[in-house]
Protein backbone atom coordinates (compact mmCIF):
# COMPACT_ATOMS: atom_id res chain seq x y z
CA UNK A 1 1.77 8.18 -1.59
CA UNK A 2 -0.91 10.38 -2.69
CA UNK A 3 -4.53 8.34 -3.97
CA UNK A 4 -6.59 10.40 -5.29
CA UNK A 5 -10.80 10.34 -4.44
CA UNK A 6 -11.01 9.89 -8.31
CA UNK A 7 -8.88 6.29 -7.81
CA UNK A 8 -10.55 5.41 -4.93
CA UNK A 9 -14.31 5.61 -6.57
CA UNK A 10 -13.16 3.69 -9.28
CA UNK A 11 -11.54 0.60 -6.78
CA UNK A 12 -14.69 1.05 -4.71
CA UNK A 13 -17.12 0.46 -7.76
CA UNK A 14 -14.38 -2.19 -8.82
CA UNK A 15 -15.24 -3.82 -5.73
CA UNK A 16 -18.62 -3.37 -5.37
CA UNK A 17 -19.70 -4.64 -9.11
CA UNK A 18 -17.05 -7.74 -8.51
CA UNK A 19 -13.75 -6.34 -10.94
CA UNK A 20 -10.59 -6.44 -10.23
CA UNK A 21 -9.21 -3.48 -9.01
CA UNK A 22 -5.70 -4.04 -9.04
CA UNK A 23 -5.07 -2.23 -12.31
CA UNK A 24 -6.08 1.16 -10.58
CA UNK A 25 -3.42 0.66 -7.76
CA UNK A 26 -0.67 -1.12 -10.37
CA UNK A 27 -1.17 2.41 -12.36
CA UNK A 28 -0.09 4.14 -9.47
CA UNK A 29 3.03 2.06 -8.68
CA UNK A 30 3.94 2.77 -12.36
CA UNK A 31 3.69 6.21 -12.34
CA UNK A 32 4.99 7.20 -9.16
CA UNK A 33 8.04 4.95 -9.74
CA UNK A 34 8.48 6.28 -13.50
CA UNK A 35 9.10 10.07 -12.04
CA UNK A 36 10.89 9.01 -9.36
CA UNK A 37 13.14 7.27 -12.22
CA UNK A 38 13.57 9.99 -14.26
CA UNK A 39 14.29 12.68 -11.41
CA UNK A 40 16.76 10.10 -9.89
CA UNK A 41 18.69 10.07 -13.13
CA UNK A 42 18.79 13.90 -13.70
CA UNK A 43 20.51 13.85 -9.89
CA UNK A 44 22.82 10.86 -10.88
CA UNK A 45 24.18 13.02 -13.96
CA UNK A 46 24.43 16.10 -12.07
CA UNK A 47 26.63 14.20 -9.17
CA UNK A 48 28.94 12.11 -11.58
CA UNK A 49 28.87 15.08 -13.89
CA UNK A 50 30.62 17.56 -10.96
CA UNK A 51 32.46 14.67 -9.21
CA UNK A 52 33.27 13.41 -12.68
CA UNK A 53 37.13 12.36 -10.96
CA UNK A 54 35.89 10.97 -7.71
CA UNK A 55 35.58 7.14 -7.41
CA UNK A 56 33.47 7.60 -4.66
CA UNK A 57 30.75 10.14 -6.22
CA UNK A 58 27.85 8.13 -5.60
CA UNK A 59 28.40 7.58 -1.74
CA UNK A 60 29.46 11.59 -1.16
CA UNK A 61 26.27 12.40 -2.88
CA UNK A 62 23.94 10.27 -2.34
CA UNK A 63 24.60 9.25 1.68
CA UNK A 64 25.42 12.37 2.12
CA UNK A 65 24.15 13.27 6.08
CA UNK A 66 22.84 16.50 4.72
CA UNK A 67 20.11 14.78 3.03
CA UNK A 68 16.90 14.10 4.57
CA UNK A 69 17.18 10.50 6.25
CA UNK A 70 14.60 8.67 4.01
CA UNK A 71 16.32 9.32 0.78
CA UNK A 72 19.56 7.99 2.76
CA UNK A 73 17.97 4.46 3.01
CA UNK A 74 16.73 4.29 -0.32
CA UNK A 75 19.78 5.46 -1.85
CA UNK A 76 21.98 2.93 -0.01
CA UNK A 77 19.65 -0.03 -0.45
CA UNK A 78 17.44 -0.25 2.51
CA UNK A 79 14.26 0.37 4.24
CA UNK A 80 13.81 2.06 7.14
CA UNK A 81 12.17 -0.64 9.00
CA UNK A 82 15.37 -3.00 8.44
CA UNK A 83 17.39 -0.40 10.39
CA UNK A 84 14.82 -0.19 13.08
CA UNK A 85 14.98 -4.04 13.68
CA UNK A 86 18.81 -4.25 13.45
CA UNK A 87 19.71 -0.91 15.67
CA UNK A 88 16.64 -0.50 17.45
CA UNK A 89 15.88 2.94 16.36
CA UNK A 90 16.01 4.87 12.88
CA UNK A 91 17.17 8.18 13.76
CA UNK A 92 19.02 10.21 11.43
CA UNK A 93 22.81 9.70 12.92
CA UNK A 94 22.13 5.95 12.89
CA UNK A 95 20.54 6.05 9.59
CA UNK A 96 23.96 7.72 8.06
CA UNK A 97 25.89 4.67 10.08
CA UNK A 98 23.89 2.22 8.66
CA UNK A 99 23.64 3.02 5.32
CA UNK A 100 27.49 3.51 5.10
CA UNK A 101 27.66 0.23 6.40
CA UNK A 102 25.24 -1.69 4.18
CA UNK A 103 26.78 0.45 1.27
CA UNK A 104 30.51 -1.00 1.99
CA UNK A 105 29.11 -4.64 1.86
CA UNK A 106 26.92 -3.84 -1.26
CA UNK A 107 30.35 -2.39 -2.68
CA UNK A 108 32.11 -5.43 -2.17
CA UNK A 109 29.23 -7.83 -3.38
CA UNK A 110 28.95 -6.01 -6.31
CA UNK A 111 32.91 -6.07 -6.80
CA UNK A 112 32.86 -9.55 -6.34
CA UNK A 113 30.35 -10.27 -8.78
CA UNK A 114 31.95 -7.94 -11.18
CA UNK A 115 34.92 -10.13 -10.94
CA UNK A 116 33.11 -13.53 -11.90
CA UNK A 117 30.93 -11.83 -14.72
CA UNK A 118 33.85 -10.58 -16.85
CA UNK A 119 32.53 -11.42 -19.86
CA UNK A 120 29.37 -9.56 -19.66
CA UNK A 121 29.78 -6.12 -19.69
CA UNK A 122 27.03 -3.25 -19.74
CA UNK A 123 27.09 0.25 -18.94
CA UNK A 124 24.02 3.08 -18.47
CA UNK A 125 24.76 6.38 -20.82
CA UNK A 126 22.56 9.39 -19.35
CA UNK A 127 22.11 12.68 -21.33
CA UNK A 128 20.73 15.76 -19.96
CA UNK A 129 20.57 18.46 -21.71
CA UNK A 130 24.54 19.25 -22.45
CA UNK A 131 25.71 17.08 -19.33
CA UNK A 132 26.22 13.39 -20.30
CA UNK A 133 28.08 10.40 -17.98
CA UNK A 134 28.88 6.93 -18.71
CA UNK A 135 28.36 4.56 -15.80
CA UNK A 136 30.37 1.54 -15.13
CA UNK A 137 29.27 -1.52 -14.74
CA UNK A 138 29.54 -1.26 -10.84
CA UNK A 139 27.71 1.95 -11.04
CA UNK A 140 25.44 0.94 -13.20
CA UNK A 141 24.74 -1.87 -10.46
CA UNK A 142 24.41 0.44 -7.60
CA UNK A 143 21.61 2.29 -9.91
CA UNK A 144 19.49 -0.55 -10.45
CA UNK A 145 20.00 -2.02 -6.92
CA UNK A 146 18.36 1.40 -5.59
CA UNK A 147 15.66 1.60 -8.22
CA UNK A 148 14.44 -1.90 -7.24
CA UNK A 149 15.02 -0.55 -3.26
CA UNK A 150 12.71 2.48 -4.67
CA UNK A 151 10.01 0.30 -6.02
CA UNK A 152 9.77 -1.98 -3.41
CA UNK A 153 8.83 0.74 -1.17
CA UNK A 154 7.09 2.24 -3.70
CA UNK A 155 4.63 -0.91 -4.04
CA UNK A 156 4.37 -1.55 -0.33
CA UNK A 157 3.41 1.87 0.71
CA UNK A 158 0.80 2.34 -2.67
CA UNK A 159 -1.14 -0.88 -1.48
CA UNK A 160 -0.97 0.16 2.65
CA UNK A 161 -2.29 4.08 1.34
CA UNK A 162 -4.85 2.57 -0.98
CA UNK A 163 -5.90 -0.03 1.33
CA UNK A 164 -6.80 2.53 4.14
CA UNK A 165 -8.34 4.99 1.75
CA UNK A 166 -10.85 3.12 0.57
CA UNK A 167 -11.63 1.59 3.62
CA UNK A 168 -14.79 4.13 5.40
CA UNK A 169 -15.52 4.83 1.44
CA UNK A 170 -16.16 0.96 1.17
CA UNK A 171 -18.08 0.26 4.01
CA UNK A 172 -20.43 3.60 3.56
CA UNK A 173 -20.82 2.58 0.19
CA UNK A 174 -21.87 -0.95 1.22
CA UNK A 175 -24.50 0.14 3.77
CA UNK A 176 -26.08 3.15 1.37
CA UNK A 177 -26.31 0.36 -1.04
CA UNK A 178 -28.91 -1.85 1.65
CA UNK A 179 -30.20 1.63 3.03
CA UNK A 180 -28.94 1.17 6.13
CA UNK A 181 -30.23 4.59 8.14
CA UNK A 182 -26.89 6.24 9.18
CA UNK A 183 -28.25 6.49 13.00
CA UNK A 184 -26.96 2.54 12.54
CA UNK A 185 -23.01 2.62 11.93
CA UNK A 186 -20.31 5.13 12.89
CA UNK A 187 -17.69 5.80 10.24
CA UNK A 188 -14.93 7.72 12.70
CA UNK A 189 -12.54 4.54 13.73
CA UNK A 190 -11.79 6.37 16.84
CA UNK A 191 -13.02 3.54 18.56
CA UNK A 192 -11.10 -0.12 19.02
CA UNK A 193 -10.71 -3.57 20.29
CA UNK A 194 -11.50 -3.63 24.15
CA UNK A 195 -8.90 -6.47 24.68
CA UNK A 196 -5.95 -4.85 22.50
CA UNK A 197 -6.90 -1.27 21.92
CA UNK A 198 -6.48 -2.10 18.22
CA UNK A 199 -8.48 0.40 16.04
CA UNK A 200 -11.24 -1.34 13.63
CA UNK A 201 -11.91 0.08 10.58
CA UNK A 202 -15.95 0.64 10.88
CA UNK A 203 -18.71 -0.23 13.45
CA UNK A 204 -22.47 -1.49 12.59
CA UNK A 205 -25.11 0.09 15.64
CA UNK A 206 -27.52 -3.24 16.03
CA UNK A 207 -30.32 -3.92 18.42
CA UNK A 208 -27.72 -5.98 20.10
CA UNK A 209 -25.27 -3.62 20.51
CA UNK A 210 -22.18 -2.90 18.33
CA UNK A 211 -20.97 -5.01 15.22
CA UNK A 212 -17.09 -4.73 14.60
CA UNK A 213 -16.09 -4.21 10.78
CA UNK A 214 -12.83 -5.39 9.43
CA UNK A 215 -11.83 -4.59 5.59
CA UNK A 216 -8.68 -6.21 3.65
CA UNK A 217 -8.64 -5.70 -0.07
CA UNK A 218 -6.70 -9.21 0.23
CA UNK A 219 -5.70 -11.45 -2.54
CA UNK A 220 -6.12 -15.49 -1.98
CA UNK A 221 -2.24 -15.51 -1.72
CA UNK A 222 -2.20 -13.54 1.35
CA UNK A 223 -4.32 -15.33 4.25
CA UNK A 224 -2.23 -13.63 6.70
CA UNK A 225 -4.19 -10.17 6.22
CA UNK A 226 -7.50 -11.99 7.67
CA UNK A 227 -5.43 -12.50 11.02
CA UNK A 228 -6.31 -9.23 12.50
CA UNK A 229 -10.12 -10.02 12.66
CA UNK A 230 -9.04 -12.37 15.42
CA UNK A 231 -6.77 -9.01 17.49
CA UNK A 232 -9.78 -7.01 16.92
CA UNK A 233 -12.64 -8.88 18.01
CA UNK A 234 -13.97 -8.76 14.72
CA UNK A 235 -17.69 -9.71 13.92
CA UNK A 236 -17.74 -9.19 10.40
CA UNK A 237 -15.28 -9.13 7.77
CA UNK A 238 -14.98 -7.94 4.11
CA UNK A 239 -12.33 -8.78 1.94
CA UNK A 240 -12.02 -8.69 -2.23
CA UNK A 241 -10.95 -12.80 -2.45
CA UNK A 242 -11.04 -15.27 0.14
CA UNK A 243 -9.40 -18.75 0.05
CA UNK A 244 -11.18 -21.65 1.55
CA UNK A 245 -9.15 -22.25 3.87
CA UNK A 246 -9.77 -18.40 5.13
CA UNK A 247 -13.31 -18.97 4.65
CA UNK A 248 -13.43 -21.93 6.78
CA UNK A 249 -11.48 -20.08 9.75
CA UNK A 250 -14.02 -17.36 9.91
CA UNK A 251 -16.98 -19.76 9.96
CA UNK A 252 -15.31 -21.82 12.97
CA UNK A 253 -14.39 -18.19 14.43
CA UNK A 254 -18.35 -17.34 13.99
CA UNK A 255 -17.22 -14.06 11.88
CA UNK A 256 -19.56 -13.17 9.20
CA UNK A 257 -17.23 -12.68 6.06
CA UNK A 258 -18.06 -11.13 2.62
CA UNK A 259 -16.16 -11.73 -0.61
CA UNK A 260 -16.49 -9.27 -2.92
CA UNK A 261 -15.05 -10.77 -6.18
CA UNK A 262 -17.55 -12.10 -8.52
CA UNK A 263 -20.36 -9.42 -7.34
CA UNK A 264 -20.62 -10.35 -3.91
CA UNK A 265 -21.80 -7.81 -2.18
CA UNK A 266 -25.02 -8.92 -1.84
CA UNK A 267 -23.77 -11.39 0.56
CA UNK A 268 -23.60 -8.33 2.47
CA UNK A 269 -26.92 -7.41 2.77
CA UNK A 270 -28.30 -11.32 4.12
CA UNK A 271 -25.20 -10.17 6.97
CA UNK A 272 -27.11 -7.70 7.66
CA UNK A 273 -30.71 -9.49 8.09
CA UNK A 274 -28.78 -11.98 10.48
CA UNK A 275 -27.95 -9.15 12.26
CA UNK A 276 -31.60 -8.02 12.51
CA UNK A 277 -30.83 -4.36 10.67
CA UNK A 278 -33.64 -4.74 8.26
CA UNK A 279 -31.91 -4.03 5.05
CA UNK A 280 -33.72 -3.52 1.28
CA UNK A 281 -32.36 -5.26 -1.57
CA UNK A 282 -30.77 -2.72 -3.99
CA UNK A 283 -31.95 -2.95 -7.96
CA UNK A 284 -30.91 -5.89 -9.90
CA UNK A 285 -29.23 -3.52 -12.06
CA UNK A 286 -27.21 -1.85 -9.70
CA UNK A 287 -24.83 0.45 -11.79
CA UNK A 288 -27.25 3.50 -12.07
CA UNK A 289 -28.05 3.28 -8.37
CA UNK A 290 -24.41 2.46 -7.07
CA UNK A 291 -23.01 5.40 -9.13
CA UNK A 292 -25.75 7.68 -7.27
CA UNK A 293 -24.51 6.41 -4.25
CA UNK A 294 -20.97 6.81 -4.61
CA UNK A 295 -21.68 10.34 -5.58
CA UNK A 296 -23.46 10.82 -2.37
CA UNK A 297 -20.43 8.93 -0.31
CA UNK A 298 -17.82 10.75 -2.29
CA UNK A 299 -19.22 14.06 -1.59
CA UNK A 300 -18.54 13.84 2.32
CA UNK A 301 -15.05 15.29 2.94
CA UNK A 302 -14.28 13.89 6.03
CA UNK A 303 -15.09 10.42 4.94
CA UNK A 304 -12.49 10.45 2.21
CA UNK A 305 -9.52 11.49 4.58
CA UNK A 306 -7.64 9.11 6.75
């Protein structure tokens, strides 16, 4: 998944001003999954089309070993990291096994369910341009069965690439916005966790010595994310929405912990006067200056790449 720096200054002034920034990754899920759609149907027409006698079109095409291993998984329902923790390993000639596999029980579900829905019947016409094929109702269920497969993936790997992305972006943004001098925080996350070697995402110089930054754009429904704070030896943690329960964690954990919904970034400048690095209070109307910041953050190459 490809995020643009345009997307990512928008979720980082989502962020910063206290909006939700969820439509700007959503967008991305939409569109990436629409073309995938529409390509996947062109190559469903094309395979029926020249197999148009073959009951078993879909598997010879689409599991085909000459196809490159990802597109295997999708196409036969699964994700790469089932087949790692079933076999052990996802290399290609174990791939092809296991997708053949999981596509002969998927036949026989389907079958089976085929059987019991006899009254409802649907099928999926596709046109393009003088090739047209009717699918059956079977087919029709392998199709959706991998589109869903496709978005899954789709949505999981979108939130994990946008999530990183705007990480260093964030946090620069953030400490521009108190005027922290950049002499106080390093921004390359070549550095990690003494106890775990875990990588943290950004790292405040202080007078004391150095102040461990963890960022989750998490949602109140997933307290799990805040768990790595406690791998990483975290000191101070940024998030978009926090639940209490969360909140109350971190302050028995003595991590410092900013919520950014409802403009709370402020919060993040009275972490860093507890942490004796002297910040100054940005304007009260902080659009003109954040979007002269963001320029400045946006213009640094190596700060947008992960």
């Amino acid at each position: 998944m490809s995020v643009s720096n345009t997307v990512v200054r928008n979720i980082v002034r989502k962020l910063i001003l206290g909006e939700d920034h969820r439509d700007e990754v959503i967008n991305l899920i939409d569109a990436e999954f629409l073309n995938y759609t529409a390509d996947f149907f062109k190559k469903i027409v094309e395979a029926k089309h020249s197999n148009v006698d073959a009951e078993d079109w879909y598997e010879n095409s689409f599991l085909s070993q000459e196809l490159p291993k990802n597109e295997i998984i999708i196409h036969a329902g699964l994700t790469q990291k089932t087949i790692f923790n079933i076999y052990g390993s996802a290399r290609k000639d174990i791939v092809v096994q296991a997708a053949k596999k999981h596509f002969a029980s998927l036949n026989s579900l389907i079958q089976h369910l085929t059987n019991q829905e006899q009254n409802l019947e649907f099928s999926f016409s596709l046109r393009v341009k003088d090739k047209s094929v009717q699918l059956s109702k079977k087919e029709s269920l392998i199709l959706i069965n991998t589109l869903a497969t496709k978005r899954s993936q789709i949505r999981g790997g979108t939130w994990s690439a946008v999530g990183k992305r705007a990480e260093k972006p964030l946090m620069l943004t953030l400490c521009k916005l108190f005027s922290i001098d950049e002499d106080l925080y390093l921004v390359d996350t070549g550095f990690a966790s003494s106890a775990y070697r875990r990588e943290v995402d950004f790292k405040l110089i202080g007078p004391e010595g150095g102040v461990k930054c963890e960022v989750k754009l998490m949602g109140k429904g997933n307290p799990e994310s805040a768990d790595a704070v406690y791998s990483r030896d975290t000191h101070v943690f940024i998030a978009d929405k926090l639940s209490d329960l969360v909140r109350n964690q971190l302050d028995d954990n003595n991590i410092k912990w900013v919520e950014l919904s409802s403009g709370g970034f402020r919060k993040f400048g009275k972490v860093l006067s507890d942490l004796n690095f002297n910040p100054q209070e940005p304007p009260k109307n902080i659009r003109p200056f954040l979007e002269s910041v963001l320029d400045e953050v946006f213009s640094k190459p190596s700060i947008l790449t992960i």
